[in-house]
Each structure stands twice: as structure tokens, then as C-alpha cells.
C-alpha atoms as a PDB file:
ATOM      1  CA  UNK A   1       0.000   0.000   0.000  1.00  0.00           C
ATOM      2  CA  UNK A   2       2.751   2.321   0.938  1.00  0.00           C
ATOM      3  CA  UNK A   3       4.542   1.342  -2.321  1.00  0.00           C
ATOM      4  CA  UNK A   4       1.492   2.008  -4.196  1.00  0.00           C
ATOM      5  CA  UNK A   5       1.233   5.507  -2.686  1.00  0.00           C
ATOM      6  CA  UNK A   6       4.584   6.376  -3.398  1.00  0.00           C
ATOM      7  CA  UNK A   7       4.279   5.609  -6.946  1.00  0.00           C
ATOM      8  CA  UNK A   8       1.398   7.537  -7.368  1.00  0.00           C
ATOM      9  CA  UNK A   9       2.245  10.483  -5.558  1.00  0.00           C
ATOM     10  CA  UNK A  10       5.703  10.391  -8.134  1.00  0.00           C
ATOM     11  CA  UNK A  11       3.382  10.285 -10.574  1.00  0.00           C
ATOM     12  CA  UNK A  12       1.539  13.428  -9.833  1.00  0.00           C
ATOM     13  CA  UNK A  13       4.821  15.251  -8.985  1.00  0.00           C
ATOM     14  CA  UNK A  14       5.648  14.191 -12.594  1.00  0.00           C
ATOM     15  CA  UNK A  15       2.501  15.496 -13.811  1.00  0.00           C
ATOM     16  CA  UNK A  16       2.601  18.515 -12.473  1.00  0.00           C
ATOM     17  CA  UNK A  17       5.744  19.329 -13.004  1.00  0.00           C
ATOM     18  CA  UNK A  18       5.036  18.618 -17.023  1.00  0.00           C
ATOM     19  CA  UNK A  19       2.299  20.761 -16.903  1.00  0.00           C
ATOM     20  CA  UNK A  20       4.059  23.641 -15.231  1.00  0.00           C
ATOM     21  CA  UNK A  21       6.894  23.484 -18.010  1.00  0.00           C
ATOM     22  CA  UNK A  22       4.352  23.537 -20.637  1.00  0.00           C
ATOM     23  CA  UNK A  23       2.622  26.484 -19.409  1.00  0.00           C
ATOM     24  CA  UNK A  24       6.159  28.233 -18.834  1.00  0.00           C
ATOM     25  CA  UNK A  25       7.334  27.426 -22.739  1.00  0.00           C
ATOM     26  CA  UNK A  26       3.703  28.647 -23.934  1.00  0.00           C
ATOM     27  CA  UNK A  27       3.729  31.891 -21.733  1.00  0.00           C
ATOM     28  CA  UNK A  28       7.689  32.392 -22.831  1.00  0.00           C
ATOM     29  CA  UNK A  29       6.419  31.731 -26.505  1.00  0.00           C
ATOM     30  CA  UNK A  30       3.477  34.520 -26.554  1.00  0.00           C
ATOM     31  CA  UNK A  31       5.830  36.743 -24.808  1.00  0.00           C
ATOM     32  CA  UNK A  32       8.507  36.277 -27.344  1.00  0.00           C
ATOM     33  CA  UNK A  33       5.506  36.700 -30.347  1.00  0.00           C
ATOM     34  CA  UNK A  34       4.562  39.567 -28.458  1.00  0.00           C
ATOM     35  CA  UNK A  35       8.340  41.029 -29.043  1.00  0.00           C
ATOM     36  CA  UNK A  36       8.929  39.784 -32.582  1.00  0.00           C
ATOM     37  CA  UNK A  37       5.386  42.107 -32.845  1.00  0.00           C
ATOM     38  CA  UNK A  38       6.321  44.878 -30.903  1.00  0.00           C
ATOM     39  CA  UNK A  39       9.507  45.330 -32.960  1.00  0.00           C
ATOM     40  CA  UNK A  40       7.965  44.350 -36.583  1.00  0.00           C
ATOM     41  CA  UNK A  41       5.432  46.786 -35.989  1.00  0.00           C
ATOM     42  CA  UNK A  42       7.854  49.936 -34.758  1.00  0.00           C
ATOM     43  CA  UNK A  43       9.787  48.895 -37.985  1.00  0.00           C
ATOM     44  CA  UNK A  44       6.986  49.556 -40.247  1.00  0.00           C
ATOM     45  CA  UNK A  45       6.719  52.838 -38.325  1.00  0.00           C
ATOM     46  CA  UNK A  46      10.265  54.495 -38.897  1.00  0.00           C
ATOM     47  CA  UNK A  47      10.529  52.820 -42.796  1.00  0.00           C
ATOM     48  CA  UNK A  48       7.377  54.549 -43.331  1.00  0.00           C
ATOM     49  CA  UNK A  49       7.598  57.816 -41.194  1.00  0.00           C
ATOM     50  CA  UNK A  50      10.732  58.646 -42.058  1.00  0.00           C
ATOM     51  CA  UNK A  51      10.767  58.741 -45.679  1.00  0.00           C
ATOM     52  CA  UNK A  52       7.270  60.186 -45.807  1.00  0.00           C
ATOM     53  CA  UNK A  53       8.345  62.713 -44.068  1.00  0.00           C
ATOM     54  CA  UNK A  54      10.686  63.505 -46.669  1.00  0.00           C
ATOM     55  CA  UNK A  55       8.480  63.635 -49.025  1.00  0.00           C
ATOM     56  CA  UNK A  56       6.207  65.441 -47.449  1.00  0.00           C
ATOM     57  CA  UNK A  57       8.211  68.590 -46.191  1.00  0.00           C
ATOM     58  CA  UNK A  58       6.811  70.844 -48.923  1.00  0.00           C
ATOM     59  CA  UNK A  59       3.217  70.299 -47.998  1.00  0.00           C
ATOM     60  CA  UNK A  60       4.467  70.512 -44.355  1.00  0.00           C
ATOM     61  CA  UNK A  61       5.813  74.225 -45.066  1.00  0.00           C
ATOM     62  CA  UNK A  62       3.127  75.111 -47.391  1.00  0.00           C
ATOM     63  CA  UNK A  63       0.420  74.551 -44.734  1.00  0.00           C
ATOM     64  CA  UNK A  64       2.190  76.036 -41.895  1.00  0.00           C
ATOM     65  CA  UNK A  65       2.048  79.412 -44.017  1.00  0.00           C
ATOM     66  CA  UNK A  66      -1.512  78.934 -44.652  1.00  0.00           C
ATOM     67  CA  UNK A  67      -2.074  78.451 -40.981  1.00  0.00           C
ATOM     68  CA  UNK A  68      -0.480  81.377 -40.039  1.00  0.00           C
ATOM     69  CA  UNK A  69      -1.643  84.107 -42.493  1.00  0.00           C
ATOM     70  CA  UNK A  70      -5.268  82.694 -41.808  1.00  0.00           C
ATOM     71  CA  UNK A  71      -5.903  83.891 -38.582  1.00  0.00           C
ATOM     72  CA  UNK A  72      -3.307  84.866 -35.799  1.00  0.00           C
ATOM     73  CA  UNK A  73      -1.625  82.419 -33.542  1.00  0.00           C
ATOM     74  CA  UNK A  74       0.848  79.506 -33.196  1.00  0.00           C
ATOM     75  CA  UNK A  75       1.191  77.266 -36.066  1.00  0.00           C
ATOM     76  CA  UNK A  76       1.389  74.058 -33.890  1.00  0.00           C
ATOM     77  CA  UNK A  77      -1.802  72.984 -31.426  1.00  0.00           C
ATOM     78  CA  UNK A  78      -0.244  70.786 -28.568  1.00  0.00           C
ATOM     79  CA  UNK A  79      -2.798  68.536 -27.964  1.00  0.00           C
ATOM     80  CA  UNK A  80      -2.460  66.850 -24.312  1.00  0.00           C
ATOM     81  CA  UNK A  81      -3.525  63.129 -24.504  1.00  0.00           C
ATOM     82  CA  UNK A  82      -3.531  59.495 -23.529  1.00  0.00           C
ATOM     83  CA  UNK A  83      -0.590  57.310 -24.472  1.00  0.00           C
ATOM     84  CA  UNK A  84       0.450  53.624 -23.872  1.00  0.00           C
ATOM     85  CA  UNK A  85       0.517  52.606 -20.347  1.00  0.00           C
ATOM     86  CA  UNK A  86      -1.561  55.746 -19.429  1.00  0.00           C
ATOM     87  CA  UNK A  87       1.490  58.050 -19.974  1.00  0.00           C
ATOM     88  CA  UNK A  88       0.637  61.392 -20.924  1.00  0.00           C
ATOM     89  CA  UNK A  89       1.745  63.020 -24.005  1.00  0.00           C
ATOM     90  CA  UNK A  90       1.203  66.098 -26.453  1.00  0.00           C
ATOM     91  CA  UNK A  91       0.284  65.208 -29.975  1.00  0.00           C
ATOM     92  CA  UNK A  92       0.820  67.770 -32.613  1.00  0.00           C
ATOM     93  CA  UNK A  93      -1.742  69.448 -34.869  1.00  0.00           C
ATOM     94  CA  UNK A  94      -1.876  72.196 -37.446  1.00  0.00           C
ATOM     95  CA  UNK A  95      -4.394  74.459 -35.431  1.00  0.00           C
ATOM     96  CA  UNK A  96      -7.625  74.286 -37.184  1.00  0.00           C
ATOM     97  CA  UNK A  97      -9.091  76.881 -34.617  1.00  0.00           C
ATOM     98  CA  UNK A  98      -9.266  80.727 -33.090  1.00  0.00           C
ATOM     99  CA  UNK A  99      -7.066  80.640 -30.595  1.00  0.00           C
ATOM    100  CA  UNK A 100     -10.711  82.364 -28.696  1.00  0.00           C
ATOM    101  CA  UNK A 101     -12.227  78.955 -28.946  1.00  0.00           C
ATOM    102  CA  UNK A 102     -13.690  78.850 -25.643  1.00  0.00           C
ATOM    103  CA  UNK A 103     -15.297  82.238 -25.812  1.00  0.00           C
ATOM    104  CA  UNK A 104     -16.699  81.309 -29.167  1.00  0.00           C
ATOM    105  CA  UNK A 105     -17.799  77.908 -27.720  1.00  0.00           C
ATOM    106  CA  UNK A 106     -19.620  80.111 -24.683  1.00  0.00           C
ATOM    107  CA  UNK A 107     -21.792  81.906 -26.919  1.00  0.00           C
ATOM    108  CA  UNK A 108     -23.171  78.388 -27.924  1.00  0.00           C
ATOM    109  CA  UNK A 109     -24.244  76.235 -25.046  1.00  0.00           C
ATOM    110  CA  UNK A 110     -25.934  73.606 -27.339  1.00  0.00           C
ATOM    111  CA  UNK A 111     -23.131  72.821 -28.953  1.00  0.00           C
ATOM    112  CA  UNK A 112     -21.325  73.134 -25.455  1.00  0.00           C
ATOM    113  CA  UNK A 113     -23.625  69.849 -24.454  1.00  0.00           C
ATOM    114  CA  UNK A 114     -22.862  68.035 -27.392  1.00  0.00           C
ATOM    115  CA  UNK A 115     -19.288  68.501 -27.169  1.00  0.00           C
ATOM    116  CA  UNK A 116     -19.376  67.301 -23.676  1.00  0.00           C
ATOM    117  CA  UNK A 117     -21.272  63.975 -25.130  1.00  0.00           C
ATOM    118  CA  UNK A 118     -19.650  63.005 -28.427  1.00  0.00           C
ATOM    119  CA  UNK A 119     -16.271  65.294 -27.918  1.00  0.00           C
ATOM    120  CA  UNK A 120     -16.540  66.552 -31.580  1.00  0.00           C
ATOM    121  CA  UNK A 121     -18.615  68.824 -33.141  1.00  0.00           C
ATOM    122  CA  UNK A 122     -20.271  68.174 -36.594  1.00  0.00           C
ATOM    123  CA  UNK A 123     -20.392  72.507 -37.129  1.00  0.00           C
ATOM    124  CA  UNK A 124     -18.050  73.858 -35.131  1.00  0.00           C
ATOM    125  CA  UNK A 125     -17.566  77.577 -35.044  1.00  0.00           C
ATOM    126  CA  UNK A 126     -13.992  77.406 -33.493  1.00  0.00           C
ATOM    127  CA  UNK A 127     -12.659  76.327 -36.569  1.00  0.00           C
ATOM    128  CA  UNK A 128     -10.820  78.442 -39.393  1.00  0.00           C
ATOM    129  CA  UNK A 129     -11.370  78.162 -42.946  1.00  0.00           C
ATOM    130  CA  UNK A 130      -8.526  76.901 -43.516  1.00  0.00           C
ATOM    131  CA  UNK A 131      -8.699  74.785 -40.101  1.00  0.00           C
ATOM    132  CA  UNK A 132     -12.137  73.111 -42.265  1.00  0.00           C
ATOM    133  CA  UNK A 133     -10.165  71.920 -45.375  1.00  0.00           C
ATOM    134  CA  UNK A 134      -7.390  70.760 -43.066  1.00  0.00           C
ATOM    135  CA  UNK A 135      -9.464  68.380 -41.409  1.00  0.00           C
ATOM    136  CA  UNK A 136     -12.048  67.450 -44.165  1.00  0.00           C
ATOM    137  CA  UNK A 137      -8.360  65.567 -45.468  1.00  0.00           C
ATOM    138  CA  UNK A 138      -6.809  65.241 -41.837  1.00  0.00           C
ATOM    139  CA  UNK A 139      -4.332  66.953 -43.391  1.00  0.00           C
ATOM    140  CA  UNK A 140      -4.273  68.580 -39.504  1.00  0.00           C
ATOM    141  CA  UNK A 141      -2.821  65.622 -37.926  1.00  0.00           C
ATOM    142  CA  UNK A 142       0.343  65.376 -40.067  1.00  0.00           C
ATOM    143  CA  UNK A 143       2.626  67.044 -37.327  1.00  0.00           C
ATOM    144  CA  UNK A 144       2.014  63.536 -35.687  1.00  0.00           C
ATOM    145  CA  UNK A 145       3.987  61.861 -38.046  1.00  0.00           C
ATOM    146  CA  UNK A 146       6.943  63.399 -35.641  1.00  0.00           C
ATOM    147  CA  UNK A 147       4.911  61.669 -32.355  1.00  0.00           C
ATOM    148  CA  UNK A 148       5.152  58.452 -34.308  1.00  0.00           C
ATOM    149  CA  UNK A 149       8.748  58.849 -34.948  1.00  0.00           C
ATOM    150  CA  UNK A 150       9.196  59.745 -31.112  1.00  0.00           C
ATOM    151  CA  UNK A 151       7.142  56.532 -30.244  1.00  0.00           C
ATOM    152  CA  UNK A 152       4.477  58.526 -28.727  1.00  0.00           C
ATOM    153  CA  UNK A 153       2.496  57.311 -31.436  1.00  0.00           C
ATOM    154  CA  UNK A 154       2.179  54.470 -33.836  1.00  0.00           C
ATOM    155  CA  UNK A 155       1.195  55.108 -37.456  1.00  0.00           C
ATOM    156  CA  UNK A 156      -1.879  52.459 -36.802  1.00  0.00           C
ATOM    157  CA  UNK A 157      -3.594  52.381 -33.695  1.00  0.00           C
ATOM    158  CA  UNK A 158      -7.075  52.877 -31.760  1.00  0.00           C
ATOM    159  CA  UNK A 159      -7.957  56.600 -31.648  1.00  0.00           C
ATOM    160  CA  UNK A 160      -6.139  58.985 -29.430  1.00  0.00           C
ATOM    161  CA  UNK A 161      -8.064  60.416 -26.530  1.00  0.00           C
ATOM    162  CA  UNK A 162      -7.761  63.037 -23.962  1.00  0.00           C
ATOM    163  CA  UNK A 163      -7.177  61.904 -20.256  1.00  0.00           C
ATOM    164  CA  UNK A 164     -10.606  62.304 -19.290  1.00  0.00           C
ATOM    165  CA  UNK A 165     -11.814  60.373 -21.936  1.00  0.00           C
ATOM    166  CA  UNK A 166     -10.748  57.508 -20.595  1.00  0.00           C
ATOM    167  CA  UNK A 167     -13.891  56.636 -18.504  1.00  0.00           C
ATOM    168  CA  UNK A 168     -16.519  56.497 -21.536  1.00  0.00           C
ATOM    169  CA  UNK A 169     -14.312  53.273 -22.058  1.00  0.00           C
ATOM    170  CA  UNK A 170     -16.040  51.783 -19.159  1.00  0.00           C
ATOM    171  CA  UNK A 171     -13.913  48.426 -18.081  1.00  0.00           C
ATOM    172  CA  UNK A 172     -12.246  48.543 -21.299  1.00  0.00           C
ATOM    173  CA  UNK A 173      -9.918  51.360 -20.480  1.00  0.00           C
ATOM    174  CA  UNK A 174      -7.587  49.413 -18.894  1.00  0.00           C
ATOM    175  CA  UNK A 175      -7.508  47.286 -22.399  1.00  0.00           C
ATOM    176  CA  UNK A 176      -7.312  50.659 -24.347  1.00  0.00           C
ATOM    177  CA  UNK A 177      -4.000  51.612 -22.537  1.00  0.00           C
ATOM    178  CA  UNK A 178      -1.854  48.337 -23.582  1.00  0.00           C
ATOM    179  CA  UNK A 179      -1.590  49.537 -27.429  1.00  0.00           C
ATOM    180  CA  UNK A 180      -0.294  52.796 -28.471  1.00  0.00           C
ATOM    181  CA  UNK A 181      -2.722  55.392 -30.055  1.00  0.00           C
ATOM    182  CA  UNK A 182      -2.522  55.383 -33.715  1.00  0.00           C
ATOM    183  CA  UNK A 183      -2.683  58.365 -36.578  1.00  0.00           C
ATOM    184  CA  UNK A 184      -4.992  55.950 -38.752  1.00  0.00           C
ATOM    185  CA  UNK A 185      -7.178  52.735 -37.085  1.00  0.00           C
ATOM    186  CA  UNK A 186      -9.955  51.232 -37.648  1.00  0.00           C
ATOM    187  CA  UNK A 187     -11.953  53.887 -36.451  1.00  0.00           C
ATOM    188  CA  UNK A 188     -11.022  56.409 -38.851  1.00  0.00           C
ATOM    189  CA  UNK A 189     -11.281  53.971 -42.221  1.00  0.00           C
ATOM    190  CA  UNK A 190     -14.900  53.168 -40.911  1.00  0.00           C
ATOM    191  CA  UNK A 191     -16.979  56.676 -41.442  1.00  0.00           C
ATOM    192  CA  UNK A 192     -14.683  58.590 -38.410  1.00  0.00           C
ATOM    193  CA  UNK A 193     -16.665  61.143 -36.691  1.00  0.00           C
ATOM    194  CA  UNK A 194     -20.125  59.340 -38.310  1.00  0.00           C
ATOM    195  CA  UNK A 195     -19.667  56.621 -35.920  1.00  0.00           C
ATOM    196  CA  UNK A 196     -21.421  56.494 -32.404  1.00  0.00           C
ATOM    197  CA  UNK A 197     -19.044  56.832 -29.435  1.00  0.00           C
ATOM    198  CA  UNK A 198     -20.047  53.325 -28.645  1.00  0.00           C
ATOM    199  CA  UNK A 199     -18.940  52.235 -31.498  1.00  0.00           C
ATOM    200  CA  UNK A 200     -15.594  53.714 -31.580  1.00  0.00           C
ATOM    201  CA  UNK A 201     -14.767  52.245 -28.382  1.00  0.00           C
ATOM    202  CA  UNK A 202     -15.983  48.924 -30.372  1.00  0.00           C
ATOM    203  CA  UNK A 203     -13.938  49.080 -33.206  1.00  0.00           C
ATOM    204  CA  UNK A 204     -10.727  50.201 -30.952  1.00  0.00           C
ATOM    205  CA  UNK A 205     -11.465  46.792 -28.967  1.00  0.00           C
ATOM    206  CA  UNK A 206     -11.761  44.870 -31.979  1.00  0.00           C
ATOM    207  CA  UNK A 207      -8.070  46.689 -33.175  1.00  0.00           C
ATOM    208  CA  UNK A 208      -6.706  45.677 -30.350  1.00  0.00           C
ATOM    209  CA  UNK A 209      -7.837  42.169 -29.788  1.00  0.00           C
ATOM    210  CA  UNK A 210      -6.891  41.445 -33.127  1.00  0.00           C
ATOM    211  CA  UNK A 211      -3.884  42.939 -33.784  1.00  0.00           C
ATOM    212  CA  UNK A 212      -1.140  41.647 -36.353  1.00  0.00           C
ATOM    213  CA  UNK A 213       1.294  43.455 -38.968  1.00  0.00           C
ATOM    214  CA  UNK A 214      -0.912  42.092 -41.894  1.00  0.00           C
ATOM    215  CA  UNK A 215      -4.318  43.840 -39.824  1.00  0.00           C
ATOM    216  CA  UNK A 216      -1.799  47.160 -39.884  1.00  0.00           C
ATOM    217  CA  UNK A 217      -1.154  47.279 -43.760  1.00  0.00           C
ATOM    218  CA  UNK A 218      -4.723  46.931 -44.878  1.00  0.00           C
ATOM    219  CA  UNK A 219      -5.860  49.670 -42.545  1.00  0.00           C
ATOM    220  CA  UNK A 220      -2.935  51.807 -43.942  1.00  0.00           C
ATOM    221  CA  UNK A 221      -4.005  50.733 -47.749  1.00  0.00           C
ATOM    222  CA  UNK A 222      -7.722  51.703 -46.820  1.00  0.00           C
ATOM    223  CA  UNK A 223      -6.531  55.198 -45.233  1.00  0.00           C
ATOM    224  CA  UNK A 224      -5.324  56.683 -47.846  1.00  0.00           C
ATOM    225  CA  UNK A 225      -8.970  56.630 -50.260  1.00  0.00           C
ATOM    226  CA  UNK A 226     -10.835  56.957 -46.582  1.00  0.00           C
ATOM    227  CA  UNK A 227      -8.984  60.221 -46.180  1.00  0.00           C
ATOM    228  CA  UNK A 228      -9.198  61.190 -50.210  1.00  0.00           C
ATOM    229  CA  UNK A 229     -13.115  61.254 -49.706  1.00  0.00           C
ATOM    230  CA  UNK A 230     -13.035  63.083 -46.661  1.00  0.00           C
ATOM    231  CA  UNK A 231     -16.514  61.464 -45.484  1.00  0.00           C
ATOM    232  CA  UNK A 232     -16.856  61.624 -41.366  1.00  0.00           C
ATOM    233  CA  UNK A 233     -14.208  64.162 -41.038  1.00  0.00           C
ATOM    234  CA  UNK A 234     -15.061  67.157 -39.107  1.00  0.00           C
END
């Protein structure tokens, strides 16, 4: 009986054991997918960013002087969101606005309330003339190529939001904060600012949960006629 015991209990140990090492080799493989990812993916950032940026730098300058000889102010809006990990960051924009948003905003508490809900406005009176072409293209957000390069940013991502944002993602904040915000996503190749709230938080759950480098390319691919029609952006 004793023998019998001692067999089985070496048994079990054995067992165990097995199934411990398989669990360790199977959480050290997803973490090591998980890097090969990580680095593929910040890869296809800088051989991207970098040239485009390039080739971009005449469009860059030419809208900067449109900015400024629109209306007075800085050229560059520091926008203060949400990064990765919940680290706080300032993405750069073109300004689009008067730099006397807020008193134009006062004179319109309607739209006040429905900034407060969907935090953008279909008519907003903030914005410049120039600030509405900008963003009809999202030609705005370019400067962010530069937050991409500084790994603030990736160039595909779920939307960037502002701090207090954060809680219209109910219990899938915490989910939200484990990828980096992105200057194209899902999001913003499936009718941007046309979309409920509710379902941008789906769609940057659904980026996120099935993330791969392959998911990353087609969203680029589908940016570039999503932005070209310039539907949803406001």
C-alpha cells in the first residue's frame, strides 16, 4: 500500500511538473511573439515615417504658411492626450481653430452639451477656414507623423483620446491603454466622426484584440482613399 502511494504520488509530482513546463514554454512563446510584434510593428513605423516625411516637407511648409496668415496664432496645437501605459503626451496638430475657442464655444451652449457627449462637433464655429479643409483631409494631424517617430504614437492604432476620456471606455480602459494610439485605425477607415461613441470604443477593442502586422497594412491601404473622400471628417 505504501509502495502504491509512493508511486502515485511520483506520478503526480511528474505530472505537475510537465504541466508547469508547458505552461512556462507557452507563456515564454506569446511573450517572445509579443516582441517579434512589438519590434515588426515599430519597424513599419520608422521605414514609413521617415521617408514620408521627406516627401512630405513641402506640404508641411506650405500649410504652416496657410495656418499662419489665416488667422493669428501659433502654427502648432499641442494637444495633451492618452498614451500607452496611461502616460501622458502632447500630440501635434496644425491648429484648425481661433485661438478664442472657448469664448466662441460660450456663446453656444448647445453645442457646449454636445461637445461634452460626443467630444466633436459636426459645425463647429472654433474652426478656421482653412482649419475646415485641413481636417475634411486630416491633413491637420500630419505634425504627428513626428509623435510616431518619437514613439508617442504608432502610425496604426485605436484613436487617441484626452485623459478624461478615458472613462466612456467603461472596463475597457484598462484594455485601451496596452496599445499605443494610432494616426490611422480602424476607427477612422470606418466613417470617423459618423460613428457612435459606442462604437468607436468597439472598433478600438476589436483593433486591439486582433492585432497583427498584416491587420496594420490593410488599414494603412484603406486610409489613404478613406482620407481622399473626406466622409466623417469634421
Amino acid at each position: 500500500m505504501i509502495q502504491a502511494s509512493t508511486a502515485a504520488k511520483t506520478l503526480l509530482d511528474k505530472s505537475t511538473r510537465m504541466a508547469a513546463e508547458t505552461i512556462e514554454y507557452a507563456e515564454v512563446r506569446e511573450f517572445r511573439s509579443n516582441q517579434l510584434g512589438k519590434i515588426l510593428k515599430a519597424l513599419v513605423d520608422y521605414c514609413l515615417t521617415i521617408p514620408g516625411l521627406i516627401l512630405i516637407s513641402p506640404l508641411l511648409l506650405l500649410i504652416a504658411i496657410m495656418v499662419k496668415l489665416d488667422s493669428p496664432g501659433p502654427v502648432i496645437h499641442r494637444r495633451r492626450v492618452l498614451g500607452m501605459n496611461g502616460r501622458v503626451f502632447y500630440a501635434l496638430k496644425f491648429r484648425t481653430m481661433y485661438v478664442n475657442g472657448d469664448e466662441i464655444l460660450a456663446a453656444h451652449p448647445r453645442l457646449r452639451t454636445e461637445l461634452n457627449r460626443n467630444y466633436k462637433l459636426k459645425c463647429d464655429p472654433r474652426v478656421t477656414r482653412v482649419g475646415q479643409l485641413l481636417r475634411k483631409f486630416s491633413l491637420d494631424e500630419l505634425p504627428q507623423l513626428f509623435n510616431v517617430l518619437f514613439q508617442d504614437m504608432s502610425l496604426v492604432g485605436p484613436r487617441i483620446i484626452t485623459p478624461d476620456e478615458i472613462t466612456k471606455y467603461g472596463r475597457h480602459g484598462e484594455m485601451l491603454l496596452t496599445a499605443m494610439p494610432g494616426l490611422t485605425g480602424l476607427w477612422q477607415v470606418s466613417g470617423r466622426s459618423d460613428t457612435s461613441y459606442d462604437d468607436r470604443v468597439k472598433l478600438d477593442m476589436k483593433y486591439i484584440h486582433n492585432w497583427s502586422i498584416s491587420m496594420d497594412l490593410k488599414i494603412l491601404f484603406r486610409t489613404i482613399p478613406a482620407v481622399m473622400k473626406g466622409d466623417g471628417a469634421y
